[in-house]
N, C-alpha and C. Protein backbone atom coordinates (compact mmCIF):
# COMPACT_ATOMS: atom_id res chain seq x y z
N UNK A 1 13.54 -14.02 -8.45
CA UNK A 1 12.38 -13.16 -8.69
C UNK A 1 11.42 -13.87 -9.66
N UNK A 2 10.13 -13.87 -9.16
CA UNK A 2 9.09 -14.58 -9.97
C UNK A 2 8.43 -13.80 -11.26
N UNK A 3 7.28 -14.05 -11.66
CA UNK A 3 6.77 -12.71 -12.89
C UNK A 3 5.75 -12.21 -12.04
N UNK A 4 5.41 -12.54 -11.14
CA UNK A 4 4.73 -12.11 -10.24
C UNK A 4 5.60 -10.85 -9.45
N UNK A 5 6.48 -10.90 -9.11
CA UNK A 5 7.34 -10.00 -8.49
C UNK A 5 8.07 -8.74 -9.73
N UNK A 6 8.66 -7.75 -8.98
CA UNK A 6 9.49 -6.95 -10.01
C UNK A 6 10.26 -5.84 -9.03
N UNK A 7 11.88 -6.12 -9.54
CA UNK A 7 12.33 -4.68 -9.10
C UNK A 7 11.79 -3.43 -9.86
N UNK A 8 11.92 -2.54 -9.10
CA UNK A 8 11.67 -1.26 -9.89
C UNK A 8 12.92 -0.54 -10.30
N UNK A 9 12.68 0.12 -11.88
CA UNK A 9 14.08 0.83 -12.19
C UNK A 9 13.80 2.41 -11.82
N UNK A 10 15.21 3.08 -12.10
CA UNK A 10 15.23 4.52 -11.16
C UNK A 10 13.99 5.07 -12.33
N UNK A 11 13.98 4.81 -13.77
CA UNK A 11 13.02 5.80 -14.49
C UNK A 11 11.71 5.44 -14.68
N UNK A 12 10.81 4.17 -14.17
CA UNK A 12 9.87 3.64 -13.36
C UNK A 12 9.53 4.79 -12.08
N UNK A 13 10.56 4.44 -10.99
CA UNK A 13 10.13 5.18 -10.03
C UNK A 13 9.97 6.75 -10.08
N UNK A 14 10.60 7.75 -11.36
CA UNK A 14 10.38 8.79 -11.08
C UNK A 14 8.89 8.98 -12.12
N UNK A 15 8.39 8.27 -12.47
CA UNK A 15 6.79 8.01 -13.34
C UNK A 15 5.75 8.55 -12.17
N UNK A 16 6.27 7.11 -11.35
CA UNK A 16 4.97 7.22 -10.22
C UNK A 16 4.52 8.97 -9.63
N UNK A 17 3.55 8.86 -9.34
CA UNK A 17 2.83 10.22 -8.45
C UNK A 17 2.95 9.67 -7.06
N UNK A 18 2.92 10.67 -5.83
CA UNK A 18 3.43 11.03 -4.74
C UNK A 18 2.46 11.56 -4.33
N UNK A 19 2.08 10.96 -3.15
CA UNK A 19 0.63 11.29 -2.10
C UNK A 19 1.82 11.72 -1.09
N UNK A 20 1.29 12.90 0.18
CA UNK A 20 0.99 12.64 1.74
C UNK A 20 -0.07 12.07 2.41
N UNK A 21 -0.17 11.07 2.69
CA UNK A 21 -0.85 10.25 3.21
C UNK A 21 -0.47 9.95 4.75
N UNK A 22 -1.98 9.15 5.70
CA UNK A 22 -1.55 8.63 6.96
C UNK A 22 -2.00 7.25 6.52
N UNK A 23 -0.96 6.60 6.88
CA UNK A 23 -1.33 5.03 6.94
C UNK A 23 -0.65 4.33 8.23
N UNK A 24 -0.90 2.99 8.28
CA UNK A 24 -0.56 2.12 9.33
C UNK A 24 1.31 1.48 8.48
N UNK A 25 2.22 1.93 9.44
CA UNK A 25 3.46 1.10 8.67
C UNK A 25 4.38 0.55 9.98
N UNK A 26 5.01 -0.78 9.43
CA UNK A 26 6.19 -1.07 10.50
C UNK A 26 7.34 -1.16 9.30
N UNK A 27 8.54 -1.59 9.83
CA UNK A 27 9.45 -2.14 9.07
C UNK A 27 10.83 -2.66 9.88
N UNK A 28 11.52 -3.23 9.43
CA UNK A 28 12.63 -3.48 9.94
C UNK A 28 14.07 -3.45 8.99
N UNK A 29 14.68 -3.74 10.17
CA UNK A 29 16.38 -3.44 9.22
C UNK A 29 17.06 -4.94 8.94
N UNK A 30 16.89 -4.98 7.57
CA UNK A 30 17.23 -6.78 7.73
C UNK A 30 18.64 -6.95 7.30
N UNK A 31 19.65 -7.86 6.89
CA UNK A 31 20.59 -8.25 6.24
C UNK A 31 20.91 -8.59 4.53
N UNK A 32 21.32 -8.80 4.04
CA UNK A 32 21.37 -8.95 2.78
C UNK A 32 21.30 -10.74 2.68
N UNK A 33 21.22 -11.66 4.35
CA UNK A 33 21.42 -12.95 3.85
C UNK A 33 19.61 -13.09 3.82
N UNK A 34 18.87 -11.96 4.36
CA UNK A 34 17.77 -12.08 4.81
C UNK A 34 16.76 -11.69 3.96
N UNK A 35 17.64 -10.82 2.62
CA UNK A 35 16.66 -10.49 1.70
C UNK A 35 16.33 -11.93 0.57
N UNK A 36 15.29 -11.85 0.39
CA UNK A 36 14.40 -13.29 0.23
C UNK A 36 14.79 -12.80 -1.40
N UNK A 37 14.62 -14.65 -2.19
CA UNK A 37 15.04 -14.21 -3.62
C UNK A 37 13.96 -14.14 -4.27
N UNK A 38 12.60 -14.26 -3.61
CA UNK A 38 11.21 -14.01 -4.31
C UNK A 38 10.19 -13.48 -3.41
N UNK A 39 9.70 -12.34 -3.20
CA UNK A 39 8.39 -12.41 -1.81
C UNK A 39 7.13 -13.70 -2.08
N UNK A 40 7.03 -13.86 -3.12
CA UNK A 40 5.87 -15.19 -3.34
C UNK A 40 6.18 -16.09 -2.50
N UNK A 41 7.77 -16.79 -2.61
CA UNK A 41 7.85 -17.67 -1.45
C UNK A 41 7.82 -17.24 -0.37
N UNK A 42 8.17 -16.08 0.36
CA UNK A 42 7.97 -15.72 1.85
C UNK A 42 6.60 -15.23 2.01
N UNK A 43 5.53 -15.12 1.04
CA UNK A 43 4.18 -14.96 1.69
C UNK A 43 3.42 -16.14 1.72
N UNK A 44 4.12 -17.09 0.70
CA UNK A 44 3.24 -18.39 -0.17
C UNK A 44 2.70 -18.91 1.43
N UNK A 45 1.34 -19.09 1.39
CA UNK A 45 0.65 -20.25 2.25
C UNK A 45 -0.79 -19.04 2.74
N UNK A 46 -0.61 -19.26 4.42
CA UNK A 46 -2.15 -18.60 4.88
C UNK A 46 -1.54 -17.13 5.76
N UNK A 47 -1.12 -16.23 4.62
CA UNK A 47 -0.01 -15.18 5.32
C UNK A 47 -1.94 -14.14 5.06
N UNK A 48 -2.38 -13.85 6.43
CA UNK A 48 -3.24 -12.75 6.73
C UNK A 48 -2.86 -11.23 6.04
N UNK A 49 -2.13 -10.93 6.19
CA UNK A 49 -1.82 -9.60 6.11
C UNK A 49 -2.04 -9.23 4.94
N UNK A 50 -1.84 -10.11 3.62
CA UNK A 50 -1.86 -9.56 2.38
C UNK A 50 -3.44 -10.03 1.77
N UNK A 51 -4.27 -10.47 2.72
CA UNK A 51 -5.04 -11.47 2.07
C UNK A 51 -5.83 -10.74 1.14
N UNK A 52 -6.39 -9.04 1.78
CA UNK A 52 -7.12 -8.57 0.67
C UNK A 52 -6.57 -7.87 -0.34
N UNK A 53 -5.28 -7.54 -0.45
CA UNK A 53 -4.36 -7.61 -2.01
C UNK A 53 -4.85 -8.38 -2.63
N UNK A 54 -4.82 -10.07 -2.26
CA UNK A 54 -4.84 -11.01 -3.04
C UNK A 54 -6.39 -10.73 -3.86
N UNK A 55 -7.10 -10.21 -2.98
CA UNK A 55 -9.09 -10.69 -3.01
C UNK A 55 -9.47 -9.65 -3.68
N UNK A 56 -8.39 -8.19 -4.03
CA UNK A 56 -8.48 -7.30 -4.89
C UNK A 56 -7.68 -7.08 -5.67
N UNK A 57 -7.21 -8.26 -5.92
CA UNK A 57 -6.54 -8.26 -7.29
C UNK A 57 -7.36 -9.62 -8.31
N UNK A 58 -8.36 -10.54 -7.42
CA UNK A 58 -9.07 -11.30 -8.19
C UNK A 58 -10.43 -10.48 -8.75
N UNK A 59 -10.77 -9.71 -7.88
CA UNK A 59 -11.71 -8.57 -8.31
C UNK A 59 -11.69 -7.85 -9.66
N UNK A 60 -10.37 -7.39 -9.31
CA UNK A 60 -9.64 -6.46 -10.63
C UNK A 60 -9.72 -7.32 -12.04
N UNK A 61 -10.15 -8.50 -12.18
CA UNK A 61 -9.68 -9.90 -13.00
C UNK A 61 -10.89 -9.96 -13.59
N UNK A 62 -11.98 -9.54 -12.42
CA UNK A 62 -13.48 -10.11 -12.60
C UNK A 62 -14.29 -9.06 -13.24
N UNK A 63 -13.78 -7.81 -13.06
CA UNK A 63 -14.72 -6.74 -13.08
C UNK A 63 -15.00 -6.43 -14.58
N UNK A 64 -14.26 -6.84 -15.65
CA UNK A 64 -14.89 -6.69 -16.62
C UNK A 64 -15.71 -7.49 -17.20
N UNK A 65 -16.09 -8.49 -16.82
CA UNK A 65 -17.17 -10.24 -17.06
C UNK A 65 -18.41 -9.57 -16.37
N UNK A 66 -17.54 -8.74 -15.05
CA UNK A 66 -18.83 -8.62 -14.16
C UNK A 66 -20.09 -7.37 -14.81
N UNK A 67 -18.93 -6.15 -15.77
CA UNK A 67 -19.59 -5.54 -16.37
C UNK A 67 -20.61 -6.06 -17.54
N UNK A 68 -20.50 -7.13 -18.21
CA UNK A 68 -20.72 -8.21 -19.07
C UNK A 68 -22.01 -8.45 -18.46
N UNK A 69 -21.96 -8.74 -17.57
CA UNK A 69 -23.24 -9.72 -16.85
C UNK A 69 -24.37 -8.54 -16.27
N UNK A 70 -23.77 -7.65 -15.75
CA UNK A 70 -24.32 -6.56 -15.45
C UNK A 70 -25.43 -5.83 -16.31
N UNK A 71 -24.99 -5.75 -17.73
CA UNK A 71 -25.53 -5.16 -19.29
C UNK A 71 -26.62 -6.25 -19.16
N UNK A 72 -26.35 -7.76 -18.87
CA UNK A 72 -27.45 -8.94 -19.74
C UNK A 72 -28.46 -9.16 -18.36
N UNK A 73 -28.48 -9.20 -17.29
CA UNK A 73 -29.29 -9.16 -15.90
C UNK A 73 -28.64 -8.76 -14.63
N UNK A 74 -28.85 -7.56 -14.59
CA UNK A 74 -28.28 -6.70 -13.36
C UNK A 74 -28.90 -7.26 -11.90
N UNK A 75 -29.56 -7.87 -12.29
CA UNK A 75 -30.43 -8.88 -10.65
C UNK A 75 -29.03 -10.04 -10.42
N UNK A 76 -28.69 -10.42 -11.36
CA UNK A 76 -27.32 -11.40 -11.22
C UNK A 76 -26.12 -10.35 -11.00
N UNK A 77 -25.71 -9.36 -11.32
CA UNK A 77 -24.99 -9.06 -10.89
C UNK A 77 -24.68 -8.01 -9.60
N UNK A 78 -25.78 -7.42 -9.23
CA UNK A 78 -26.51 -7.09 -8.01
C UNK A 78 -25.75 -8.46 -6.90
N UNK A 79 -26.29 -9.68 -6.84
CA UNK A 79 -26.09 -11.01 -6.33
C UNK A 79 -24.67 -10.94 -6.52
N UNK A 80 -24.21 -11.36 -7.29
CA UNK A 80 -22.38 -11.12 -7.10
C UNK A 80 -21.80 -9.59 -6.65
N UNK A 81 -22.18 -9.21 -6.44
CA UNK A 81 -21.66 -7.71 -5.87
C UNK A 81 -21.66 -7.71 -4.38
N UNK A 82 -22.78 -9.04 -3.70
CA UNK A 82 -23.10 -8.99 -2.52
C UNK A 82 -22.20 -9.77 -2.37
N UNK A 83 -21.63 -11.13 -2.60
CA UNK A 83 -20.92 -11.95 -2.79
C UNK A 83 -19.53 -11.19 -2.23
N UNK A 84 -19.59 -10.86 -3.47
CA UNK A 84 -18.30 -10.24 -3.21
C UNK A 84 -17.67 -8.54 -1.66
N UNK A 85 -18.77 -8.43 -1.45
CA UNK A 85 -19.50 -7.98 -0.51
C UNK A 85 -18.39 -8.89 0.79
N UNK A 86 -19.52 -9.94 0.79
CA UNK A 86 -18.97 -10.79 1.89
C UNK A 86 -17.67 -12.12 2.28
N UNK A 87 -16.95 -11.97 1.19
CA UNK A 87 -16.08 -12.09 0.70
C UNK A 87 -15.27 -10.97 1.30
N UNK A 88 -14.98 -10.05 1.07
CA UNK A 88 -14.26 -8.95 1.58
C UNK A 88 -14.40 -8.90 3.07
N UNK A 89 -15.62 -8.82 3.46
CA UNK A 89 -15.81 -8.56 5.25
C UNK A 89 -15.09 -10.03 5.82
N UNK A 90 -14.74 -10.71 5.25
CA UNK A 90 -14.08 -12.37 5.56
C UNK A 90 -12.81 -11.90 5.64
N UNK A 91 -12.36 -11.66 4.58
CA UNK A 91 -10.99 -10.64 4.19
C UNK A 91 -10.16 -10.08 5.18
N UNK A 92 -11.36 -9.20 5.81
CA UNK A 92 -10.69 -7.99 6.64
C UNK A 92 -10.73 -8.66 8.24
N UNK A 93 -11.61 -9.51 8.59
CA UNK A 93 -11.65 -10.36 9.74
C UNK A 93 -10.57 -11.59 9.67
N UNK A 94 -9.76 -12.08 8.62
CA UNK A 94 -8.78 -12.29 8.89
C UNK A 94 -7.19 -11.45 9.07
N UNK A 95 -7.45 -10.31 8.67
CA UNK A 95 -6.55 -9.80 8.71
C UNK A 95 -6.64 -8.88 10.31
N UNK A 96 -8.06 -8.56 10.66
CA UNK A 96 -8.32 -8.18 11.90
C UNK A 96 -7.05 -9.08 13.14
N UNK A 97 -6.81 -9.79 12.49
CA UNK A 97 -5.97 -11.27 13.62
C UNK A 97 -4.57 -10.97 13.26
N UNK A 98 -3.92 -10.21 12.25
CA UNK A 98 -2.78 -9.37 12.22
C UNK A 98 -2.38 -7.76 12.80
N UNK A 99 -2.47 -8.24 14.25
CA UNK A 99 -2.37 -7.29 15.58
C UNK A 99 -1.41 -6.07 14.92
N UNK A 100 -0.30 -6.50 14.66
CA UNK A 100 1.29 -5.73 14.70
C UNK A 100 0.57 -3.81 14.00
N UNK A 101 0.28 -3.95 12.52
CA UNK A 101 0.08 -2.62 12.64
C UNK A 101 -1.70 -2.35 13.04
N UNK A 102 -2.38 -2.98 13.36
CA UNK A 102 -3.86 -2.46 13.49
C UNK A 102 -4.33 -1.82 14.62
N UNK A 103 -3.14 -2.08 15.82
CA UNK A 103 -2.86 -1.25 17.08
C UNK A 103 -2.37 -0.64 16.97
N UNK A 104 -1.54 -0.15 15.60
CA UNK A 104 -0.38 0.91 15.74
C UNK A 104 -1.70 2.08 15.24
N UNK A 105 -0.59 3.54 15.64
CA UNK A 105 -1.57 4.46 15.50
C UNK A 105 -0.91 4.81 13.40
N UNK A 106 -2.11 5.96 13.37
CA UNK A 106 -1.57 6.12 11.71
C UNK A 106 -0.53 7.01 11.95
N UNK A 107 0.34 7.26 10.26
CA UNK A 107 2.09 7.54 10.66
C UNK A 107 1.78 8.41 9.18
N UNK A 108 1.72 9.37 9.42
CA UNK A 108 2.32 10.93 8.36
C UNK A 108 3.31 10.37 7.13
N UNK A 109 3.55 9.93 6.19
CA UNK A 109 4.31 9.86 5.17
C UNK A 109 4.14 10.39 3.55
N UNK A 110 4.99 10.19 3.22
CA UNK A 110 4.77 10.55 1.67
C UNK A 110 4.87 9.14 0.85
N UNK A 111 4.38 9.02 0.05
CA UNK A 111 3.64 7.49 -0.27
C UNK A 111 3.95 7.31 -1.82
N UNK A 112 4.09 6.68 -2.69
CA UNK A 112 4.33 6.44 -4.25
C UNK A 112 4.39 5.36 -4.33
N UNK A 113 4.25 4.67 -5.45
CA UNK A 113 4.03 3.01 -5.74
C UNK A 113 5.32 2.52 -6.08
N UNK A 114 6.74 3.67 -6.05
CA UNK A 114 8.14 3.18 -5.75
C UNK A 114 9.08 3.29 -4.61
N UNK A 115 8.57 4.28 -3.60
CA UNK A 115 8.54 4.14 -2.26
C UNK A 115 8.09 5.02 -1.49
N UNK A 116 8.66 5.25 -0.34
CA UNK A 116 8.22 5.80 0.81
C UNK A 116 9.68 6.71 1.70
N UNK A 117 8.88 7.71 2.24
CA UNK A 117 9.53 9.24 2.98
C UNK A 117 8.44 9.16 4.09
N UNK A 118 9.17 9.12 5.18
CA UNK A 118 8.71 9.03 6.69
C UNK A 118 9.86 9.73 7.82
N UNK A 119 8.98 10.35 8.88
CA UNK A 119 9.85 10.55 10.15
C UNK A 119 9.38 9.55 10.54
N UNK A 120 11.07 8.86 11.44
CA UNK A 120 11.03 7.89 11.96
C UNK A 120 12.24 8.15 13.15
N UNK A 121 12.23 7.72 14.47
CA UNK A 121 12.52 7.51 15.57
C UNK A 121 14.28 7.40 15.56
N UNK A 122 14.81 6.10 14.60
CA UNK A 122 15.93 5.58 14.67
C UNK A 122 16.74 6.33 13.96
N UNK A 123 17.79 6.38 13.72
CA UNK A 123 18.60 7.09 12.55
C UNK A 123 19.32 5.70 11.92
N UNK A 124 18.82 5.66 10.40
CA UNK A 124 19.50 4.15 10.14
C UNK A 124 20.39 4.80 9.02
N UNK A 125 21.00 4.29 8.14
CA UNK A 125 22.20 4.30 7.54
C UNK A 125 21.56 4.12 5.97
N UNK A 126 22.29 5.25 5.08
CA UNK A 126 21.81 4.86 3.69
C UNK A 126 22.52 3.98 3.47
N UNK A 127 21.46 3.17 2.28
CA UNK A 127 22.19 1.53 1.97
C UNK A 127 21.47 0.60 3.05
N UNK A 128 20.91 0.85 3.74
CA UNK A 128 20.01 -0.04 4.52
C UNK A 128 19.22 -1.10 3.68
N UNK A 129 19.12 -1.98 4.40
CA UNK A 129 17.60 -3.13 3.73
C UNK A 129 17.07 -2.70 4.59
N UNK A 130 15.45 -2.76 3.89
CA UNK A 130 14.27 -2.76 4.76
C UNK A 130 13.36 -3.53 4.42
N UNK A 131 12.74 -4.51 5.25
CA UNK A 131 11.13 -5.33 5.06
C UNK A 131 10.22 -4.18 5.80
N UNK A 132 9.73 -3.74 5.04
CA UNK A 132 8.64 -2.54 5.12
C UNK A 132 6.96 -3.44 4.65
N UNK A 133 6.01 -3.21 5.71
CA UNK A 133 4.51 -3.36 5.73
C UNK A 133 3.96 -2.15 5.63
N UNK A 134 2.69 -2.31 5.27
CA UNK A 134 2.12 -0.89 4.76
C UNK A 134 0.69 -1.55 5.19
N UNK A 135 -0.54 -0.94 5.71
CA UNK A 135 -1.58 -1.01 5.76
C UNK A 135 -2.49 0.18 5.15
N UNK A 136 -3.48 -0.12 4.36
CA UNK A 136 -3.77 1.49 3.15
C UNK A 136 -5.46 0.82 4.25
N UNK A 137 -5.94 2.19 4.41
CA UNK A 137 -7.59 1.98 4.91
C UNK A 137 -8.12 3.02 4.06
N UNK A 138 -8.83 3.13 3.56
CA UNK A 138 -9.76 2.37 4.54
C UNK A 138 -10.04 0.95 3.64
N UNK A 139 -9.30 0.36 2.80
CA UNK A 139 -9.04 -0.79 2.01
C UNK A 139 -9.05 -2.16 2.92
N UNK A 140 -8.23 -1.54 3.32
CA UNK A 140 -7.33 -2.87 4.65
C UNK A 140 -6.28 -3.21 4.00
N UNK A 141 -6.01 -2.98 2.85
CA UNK A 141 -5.17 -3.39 2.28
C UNK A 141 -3.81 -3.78 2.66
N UNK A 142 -3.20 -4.84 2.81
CA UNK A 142 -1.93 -4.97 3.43
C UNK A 142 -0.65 -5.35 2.00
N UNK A 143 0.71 -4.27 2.47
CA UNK A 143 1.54 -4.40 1.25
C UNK A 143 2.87 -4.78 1.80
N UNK A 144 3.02 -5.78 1.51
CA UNK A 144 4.80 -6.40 1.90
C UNK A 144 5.66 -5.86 0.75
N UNK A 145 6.71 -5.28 1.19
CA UNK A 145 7.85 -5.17 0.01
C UNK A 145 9.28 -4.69 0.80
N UNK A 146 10.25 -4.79 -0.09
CA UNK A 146 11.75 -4.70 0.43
C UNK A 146 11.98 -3.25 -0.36
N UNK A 147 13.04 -2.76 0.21
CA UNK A 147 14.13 -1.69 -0.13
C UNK A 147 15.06 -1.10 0.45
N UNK A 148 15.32 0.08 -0.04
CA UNK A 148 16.72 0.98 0.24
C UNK A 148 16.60 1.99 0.92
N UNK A 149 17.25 2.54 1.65
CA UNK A 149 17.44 3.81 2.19
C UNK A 149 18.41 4.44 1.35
N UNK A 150 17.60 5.56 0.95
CA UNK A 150 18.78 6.01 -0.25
C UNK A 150 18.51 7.85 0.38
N UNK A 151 18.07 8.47 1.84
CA UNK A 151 18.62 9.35 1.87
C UNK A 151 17.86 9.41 3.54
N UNK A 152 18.59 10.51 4.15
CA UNK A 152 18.29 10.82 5.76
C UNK A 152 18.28 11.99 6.08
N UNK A 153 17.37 13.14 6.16
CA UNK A 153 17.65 14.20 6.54
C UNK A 153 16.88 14.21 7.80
N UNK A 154 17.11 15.64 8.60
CA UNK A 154 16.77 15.80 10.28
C UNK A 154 15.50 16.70 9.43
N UNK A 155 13.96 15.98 10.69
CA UNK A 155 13.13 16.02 10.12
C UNK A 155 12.74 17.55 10.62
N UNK A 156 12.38 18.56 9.71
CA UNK A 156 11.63 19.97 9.71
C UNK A 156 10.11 20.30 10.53
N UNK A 157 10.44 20.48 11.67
CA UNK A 157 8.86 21.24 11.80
C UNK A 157 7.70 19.68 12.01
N UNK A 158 8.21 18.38 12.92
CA UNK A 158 7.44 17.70 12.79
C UNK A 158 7.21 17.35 14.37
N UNK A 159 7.06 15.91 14.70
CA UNK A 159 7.06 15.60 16.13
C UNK A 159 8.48 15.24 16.36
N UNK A 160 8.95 15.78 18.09
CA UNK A 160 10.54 15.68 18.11
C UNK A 160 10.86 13.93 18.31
N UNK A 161 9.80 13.26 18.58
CA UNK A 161 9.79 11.59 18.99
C UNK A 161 10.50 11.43 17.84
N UNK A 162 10.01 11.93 16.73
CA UNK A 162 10.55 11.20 14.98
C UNK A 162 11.70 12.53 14.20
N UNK A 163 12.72 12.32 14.69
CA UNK A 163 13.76 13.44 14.39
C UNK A 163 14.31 13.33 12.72
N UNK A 164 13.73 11.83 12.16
CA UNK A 164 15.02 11.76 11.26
C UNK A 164 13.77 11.30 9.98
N UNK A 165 13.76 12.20 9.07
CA UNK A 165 13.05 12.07 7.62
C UNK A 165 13.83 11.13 7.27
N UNK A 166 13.10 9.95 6.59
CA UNK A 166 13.78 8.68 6.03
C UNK A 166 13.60 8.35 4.57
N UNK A 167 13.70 8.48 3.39
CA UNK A 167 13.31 7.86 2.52
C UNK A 167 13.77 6.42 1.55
N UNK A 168 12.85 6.25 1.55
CA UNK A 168 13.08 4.28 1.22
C UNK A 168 12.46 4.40 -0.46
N UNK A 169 13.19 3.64 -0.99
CA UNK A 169 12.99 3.07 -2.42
C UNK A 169 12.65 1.87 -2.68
N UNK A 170 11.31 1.46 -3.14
CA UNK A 170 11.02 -0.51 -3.31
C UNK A 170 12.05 -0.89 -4.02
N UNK A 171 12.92 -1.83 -3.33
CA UNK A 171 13.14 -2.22 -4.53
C UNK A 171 13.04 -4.21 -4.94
N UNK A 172 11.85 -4.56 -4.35
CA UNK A 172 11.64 -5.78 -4.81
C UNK A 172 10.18 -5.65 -4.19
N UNK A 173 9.00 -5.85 -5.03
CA UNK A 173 7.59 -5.84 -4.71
C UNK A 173 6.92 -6.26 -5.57
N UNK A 174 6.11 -7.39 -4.98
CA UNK A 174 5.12 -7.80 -5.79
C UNK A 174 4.19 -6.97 -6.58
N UNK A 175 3.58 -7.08 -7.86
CA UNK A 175 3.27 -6.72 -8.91
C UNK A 175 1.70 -6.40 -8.69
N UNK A 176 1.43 -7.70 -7.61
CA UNK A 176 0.11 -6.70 -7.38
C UNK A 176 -0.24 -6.07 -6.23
N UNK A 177 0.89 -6.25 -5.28
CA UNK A 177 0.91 -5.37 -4.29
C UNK A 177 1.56 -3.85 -5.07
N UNK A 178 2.02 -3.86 -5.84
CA UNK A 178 2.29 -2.32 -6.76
C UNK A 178 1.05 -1.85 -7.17
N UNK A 179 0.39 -2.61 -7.97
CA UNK A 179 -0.89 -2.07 -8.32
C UNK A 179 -2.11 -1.64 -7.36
N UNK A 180 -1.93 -2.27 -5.79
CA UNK A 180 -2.97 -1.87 -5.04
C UNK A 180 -1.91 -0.12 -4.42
N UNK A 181 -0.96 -0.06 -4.62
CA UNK A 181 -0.36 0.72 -4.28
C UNK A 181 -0.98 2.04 -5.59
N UNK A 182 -0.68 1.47 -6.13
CA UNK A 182 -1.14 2.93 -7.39
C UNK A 182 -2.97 2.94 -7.50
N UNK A 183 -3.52 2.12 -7.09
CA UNK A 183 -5.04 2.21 -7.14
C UNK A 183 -5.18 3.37 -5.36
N UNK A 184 -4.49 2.44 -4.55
CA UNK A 184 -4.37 3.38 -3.27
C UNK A 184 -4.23 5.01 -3.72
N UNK A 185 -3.09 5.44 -4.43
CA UNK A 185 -2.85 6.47 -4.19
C UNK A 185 -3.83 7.13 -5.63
N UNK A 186 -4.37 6.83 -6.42
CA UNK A 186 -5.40 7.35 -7.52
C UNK A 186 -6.73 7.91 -6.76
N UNK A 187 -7.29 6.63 -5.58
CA UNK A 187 -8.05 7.18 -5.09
C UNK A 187 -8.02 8.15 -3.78
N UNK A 188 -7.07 8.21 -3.47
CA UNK A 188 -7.00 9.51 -2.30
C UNK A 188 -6.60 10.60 -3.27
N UNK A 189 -6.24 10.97 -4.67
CA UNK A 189 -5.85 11.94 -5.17
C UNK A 189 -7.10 12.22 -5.43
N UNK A 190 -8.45 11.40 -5.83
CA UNK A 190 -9.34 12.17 -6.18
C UNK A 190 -10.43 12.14 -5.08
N UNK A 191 -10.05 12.10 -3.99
CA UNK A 191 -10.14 12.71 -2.61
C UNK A 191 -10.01 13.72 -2.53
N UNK A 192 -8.78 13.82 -2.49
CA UNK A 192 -8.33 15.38 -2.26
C UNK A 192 -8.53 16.64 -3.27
N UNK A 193 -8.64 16.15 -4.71
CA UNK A 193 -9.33 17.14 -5.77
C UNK A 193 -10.68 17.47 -5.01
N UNK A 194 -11.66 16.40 -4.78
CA UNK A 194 -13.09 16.65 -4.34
C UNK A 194 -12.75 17.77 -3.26
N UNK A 195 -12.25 17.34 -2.17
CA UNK A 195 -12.16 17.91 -0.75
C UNK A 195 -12.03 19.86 -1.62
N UNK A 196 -10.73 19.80 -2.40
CA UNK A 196 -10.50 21.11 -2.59
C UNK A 196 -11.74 21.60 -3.14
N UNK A 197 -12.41 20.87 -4.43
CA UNK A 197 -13.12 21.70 -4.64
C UNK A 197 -14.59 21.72 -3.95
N UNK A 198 -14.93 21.36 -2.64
CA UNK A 198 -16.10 21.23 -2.14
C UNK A 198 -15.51 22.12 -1.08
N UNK A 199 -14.24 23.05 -1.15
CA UNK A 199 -13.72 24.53 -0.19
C UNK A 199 -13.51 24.97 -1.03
N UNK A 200 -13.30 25.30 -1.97
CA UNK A 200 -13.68 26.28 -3.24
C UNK A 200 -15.05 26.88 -3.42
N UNK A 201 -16.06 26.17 -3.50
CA UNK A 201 -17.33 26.08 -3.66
C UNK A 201 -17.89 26.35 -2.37
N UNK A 202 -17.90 26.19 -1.19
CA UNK A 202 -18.09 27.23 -0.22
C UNK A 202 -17.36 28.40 0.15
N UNK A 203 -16.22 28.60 -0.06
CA UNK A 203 -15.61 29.66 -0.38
C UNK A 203 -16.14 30.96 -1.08
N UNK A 204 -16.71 30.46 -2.36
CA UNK A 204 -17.24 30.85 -3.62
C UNK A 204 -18.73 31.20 -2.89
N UNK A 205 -19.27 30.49 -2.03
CA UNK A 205 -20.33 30.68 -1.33
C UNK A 205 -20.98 32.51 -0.95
């Protein structure tokens, strides 16, 4: 494990906040010879999928210089905003070329920056490994990480295709694929505050 990377501990994961969310996800059931001893080395090179993690987490780096520059000539930073602008639309057109989930349709889950609760098709076994992908939009954001199946219940009141509620625990994810994970779920929470109160307020109407 790199410093770039981090398991998560059980009193970490009960911190995080918990969206229902639809996003784009695959995953698979791997082995324990298959779980990798760093994700840096299994993404290291020209891996598409994560590219705008990477391009918003250099953002995240920049944005306070950029506020800096902003205060002293906002015409310059106007110009880097476009930049960065097109930079991103580069971003998402390479990742456009990572088919697997961008054809898939979106998938009902419950979402946290320590894991994930989904109906899913298979019935797998607690104690499972999983290489789990995540696609967050309208970001594009793509999130590689490993974990556990640490429970299975028969899913309530959903589609009968997906019989079996699954929940998975990260437990090896890069550090700034965590953080696009908790920026993900900050901004759909204040989504959904707005949404409520813009039906409150016609309500109130």
């Amino acid at each position: 494990m790199t410093k770039n990377e981090k398991a998560i501990t059980q009193d970490e994961r009960r911190e995080f906040f918990r969206i229902d969310d639809s996003i784009q996800v695959s995953y698979r059931v791997i082995t324990l010879n298959e779980l990798p001893e760093s994700i840096d080395d299994k993404l290291q090179g020209t891996d598409r999928f994560t590219v705008m993690t990477r391009l918003q987490t250099i953002s995240q780096h920049l944005s306070a210089p950029l506020h800096r520059i902003e205060q002293r000539d906002p015409d310059i930073a106007d110009y880097l905003k476009a930049l960065d602008d097109k930079i991103n639309l580069l971003g998402q057109s390479f990742l456009a070329q990572e088919n697997e989930l961008l054809n898939r349709p979106s998938h009902s889950v419950n979402l946290s920056a320590g894991g994930i609760a989904m109906d899913i098709t298979e019935k797998l076994e607690v104690g499972d490994l999983i290489e789990i992908k995540l696609l967050l939009l309208p970001s594009f954001t793509g999130v590689v990480a490993y974990g556990e199946v640490v429970g299975i219940e028969e899913a309530i009141g959903g589609d009968a295709a997906y019989p079996f509620h699954t929940r998975i625990n990260f437990t090896l994810i890069r550090n700034s694929d965590q953080d696009a994970l908790i920026r993900h779920i900050t901004r759909r929470q204040g989504e959904m505050l707005r949404q409520r109160r813009e039906q409150l307020d016609q309500q109130n109407d």
